[in-house]
N, C-alpha and C. Protein backbone atom coordinates (compact mmCIF):
# COMPACT_ATOMS: atom_id res chain seq x y z
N UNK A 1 17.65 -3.77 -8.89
CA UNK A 1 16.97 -2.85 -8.01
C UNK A 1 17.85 -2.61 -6.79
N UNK A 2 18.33 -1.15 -6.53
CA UNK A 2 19.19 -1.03 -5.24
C UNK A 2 18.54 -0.35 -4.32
N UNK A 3 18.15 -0.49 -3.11
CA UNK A 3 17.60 0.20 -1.96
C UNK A 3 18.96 0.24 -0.49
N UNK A 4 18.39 0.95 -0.11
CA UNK A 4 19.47 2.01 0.62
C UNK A 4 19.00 1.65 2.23
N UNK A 5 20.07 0.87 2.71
CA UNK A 5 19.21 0.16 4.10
C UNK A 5 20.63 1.41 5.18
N UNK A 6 19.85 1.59 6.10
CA UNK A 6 20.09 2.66 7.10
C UNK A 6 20.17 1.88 8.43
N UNK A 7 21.29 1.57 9.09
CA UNK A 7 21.22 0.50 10.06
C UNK A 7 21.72 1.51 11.06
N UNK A 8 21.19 1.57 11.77
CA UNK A 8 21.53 2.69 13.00
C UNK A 8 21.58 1.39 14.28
N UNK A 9 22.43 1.32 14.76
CA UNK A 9 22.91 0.40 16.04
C UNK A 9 22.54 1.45 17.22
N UNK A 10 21.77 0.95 18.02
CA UNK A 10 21.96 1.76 19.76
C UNK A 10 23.14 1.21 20.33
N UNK A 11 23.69 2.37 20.86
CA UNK A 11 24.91 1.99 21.45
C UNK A 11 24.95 1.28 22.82
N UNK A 12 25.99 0.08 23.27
CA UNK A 12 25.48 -0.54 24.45
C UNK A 12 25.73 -0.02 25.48
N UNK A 13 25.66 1.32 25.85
CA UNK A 13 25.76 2.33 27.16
C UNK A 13 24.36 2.04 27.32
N UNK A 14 23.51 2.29 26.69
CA UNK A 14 22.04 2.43 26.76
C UNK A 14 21.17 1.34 27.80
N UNK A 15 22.04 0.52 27.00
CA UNK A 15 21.17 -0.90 27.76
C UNK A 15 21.93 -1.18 28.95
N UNK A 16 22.88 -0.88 29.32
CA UNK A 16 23.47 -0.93 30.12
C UNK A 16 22.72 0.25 31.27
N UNK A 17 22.49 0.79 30.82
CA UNK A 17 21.56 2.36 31.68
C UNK A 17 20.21 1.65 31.74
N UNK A 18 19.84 0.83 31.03
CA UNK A 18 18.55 0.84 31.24
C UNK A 18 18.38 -0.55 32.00
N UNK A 19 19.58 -1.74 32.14
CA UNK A 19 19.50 -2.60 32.83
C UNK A 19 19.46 -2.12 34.15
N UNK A 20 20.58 -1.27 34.41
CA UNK A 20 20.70 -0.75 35.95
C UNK A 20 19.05 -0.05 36.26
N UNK A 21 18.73 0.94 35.34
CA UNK A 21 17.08 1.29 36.13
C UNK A 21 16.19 0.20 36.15
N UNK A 22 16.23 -0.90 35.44
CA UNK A 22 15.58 -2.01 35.90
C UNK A 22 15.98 -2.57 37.06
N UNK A 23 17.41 -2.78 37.38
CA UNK A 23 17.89 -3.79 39.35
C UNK A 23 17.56 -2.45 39.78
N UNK A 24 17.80 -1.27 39.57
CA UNK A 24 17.33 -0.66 40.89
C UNK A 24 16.13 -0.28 41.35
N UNK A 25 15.07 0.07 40.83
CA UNK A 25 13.39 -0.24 40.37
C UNK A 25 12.91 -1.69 41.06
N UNK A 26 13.83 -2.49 40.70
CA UNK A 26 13.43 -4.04 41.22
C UNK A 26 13.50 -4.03 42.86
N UNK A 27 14.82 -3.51 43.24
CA UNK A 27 15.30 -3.72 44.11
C UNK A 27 14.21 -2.77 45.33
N UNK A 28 13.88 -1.86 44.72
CA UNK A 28 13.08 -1.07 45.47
C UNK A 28 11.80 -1.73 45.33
N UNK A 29 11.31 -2.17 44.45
CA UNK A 29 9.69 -3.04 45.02
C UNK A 29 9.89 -4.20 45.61
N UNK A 30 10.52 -4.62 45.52
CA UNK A 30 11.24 -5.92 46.98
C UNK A 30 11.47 -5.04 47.95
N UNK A 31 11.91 -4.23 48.24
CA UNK A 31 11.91 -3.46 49.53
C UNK A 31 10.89 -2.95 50.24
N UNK A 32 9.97 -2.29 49.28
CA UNK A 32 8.94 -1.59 49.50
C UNK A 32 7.83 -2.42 49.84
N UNK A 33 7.93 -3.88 49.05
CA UNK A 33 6.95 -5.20 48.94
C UNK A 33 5.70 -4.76 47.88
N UNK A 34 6.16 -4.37 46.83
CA UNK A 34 4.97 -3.94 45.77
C UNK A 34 5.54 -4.11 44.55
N UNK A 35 5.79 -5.76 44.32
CA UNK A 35 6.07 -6.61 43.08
C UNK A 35 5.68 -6.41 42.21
N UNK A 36 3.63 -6.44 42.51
CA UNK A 36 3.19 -6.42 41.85
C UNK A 36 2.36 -5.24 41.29
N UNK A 37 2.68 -4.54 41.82
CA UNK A 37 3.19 -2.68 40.86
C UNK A 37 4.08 -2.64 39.83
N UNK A 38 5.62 -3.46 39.96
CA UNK A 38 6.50 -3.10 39.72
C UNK A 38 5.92 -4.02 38.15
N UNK A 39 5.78 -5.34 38.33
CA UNK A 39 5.29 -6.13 37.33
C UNK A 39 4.44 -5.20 36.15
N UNK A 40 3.35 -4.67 36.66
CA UNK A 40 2.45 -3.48 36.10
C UNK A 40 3.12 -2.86 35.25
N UNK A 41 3.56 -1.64 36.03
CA UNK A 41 4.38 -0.84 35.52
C UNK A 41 5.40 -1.31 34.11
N UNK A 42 5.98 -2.48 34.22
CA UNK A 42 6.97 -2.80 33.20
C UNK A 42 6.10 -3.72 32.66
N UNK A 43 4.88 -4.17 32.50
CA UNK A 43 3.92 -4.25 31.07
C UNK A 43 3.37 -3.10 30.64
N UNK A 44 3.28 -2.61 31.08
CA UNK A 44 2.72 -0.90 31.11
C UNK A 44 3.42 0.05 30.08
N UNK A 45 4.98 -0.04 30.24
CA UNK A 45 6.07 0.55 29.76
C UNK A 45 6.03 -0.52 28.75
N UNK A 46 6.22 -2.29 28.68
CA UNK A 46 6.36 -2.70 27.50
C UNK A 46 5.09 -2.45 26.04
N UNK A 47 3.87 -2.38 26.77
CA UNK A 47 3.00 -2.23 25.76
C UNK A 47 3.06 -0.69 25.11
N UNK A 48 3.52 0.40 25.70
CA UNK A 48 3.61 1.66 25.59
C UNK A 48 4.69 1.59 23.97
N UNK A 49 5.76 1.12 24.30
CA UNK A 49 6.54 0.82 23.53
C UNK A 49 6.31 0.24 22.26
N UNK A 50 5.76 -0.93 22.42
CA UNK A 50 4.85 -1.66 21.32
C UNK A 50 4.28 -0.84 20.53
N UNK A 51 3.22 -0.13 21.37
CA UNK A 51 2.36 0.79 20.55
C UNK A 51 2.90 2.04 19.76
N UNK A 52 4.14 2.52 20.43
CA UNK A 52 4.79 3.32 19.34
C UNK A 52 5.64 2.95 17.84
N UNK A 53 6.11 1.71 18.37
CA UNK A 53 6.21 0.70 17.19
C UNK A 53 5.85 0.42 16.23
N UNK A 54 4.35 0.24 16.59
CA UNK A 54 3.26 0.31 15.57
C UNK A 54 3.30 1.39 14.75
N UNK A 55 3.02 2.61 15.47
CA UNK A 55 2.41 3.56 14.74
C UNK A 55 4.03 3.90 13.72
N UNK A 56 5.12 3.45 14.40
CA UNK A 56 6.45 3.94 13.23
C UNK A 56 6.33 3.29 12.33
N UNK A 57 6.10 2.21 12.08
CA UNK A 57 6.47 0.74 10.84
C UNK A 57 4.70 1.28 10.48
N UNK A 58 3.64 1.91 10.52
CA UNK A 58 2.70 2.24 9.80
C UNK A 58 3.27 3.96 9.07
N UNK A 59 3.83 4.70 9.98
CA UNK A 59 4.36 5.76 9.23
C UNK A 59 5.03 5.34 8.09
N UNK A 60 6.49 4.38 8.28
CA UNK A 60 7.34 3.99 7.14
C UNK A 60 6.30 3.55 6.14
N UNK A 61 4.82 2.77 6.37
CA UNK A 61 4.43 2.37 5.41
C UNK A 61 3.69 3.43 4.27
N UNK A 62 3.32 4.52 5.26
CA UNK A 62 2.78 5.83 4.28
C UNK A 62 3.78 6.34 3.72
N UNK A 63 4.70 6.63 4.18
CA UNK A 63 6.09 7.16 3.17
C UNK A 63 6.45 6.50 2.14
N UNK A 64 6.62 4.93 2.41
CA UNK A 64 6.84 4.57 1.22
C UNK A 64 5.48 4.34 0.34
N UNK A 65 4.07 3.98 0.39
CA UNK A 65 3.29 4.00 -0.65
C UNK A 65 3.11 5.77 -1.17
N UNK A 66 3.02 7.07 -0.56
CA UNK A 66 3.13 8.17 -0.92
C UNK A 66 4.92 8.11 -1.78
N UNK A 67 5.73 7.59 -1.91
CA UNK A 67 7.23 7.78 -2.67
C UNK A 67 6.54 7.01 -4.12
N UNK A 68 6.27 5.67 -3.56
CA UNK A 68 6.20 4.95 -5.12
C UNK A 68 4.97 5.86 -6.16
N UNK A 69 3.72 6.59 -5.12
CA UNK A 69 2.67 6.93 -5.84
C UNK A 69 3.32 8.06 -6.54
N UNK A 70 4.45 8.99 -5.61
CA UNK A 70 5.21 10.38 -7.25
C UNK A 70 5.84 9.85 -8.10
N UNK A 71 6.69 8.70 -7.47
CA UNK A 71 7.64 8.13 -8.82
C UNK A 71 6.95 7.67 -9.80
N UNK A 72 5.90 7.13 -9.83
CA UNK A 72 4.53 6.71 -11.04
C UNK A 72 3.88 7.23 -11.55
């Protein structure tokens, strides 16, 4: 049985872009003194994320039970 794996790497510019909007975001609610906004906000953004997660790895799962149901 051969399946066809698709490995797409993000390139590390990205995280590198996205570390810096994290120190500078940081740096500004230490300034501003609203930590615990900033805390918020980046569970806020992590669960957001999550939840699109979900719904992709449930898409992949309809694609593949709709593939095996034509091939049968």
């Amino acid at each position: 049985m051969s399946s066809i794996h698709n490995q797409r790497r993000i390139p590390a510019r990205y995280g590198i872009v996205l570390g810096a909007i994290l120190f500078i975001s940081f740096a500004y609610a230490i300034i501003t003194a609203q930590i615990l906004l900033w805390v918020w906000g980046l569970v806020a953004l992590f669960s957001l994320g999550l939840s699109v997660f979900v719904v992709y790895l449930f898409y992949r799962l309809v694609r593949a039970v709709e593939r095996i149901a034509y091939e049968h």
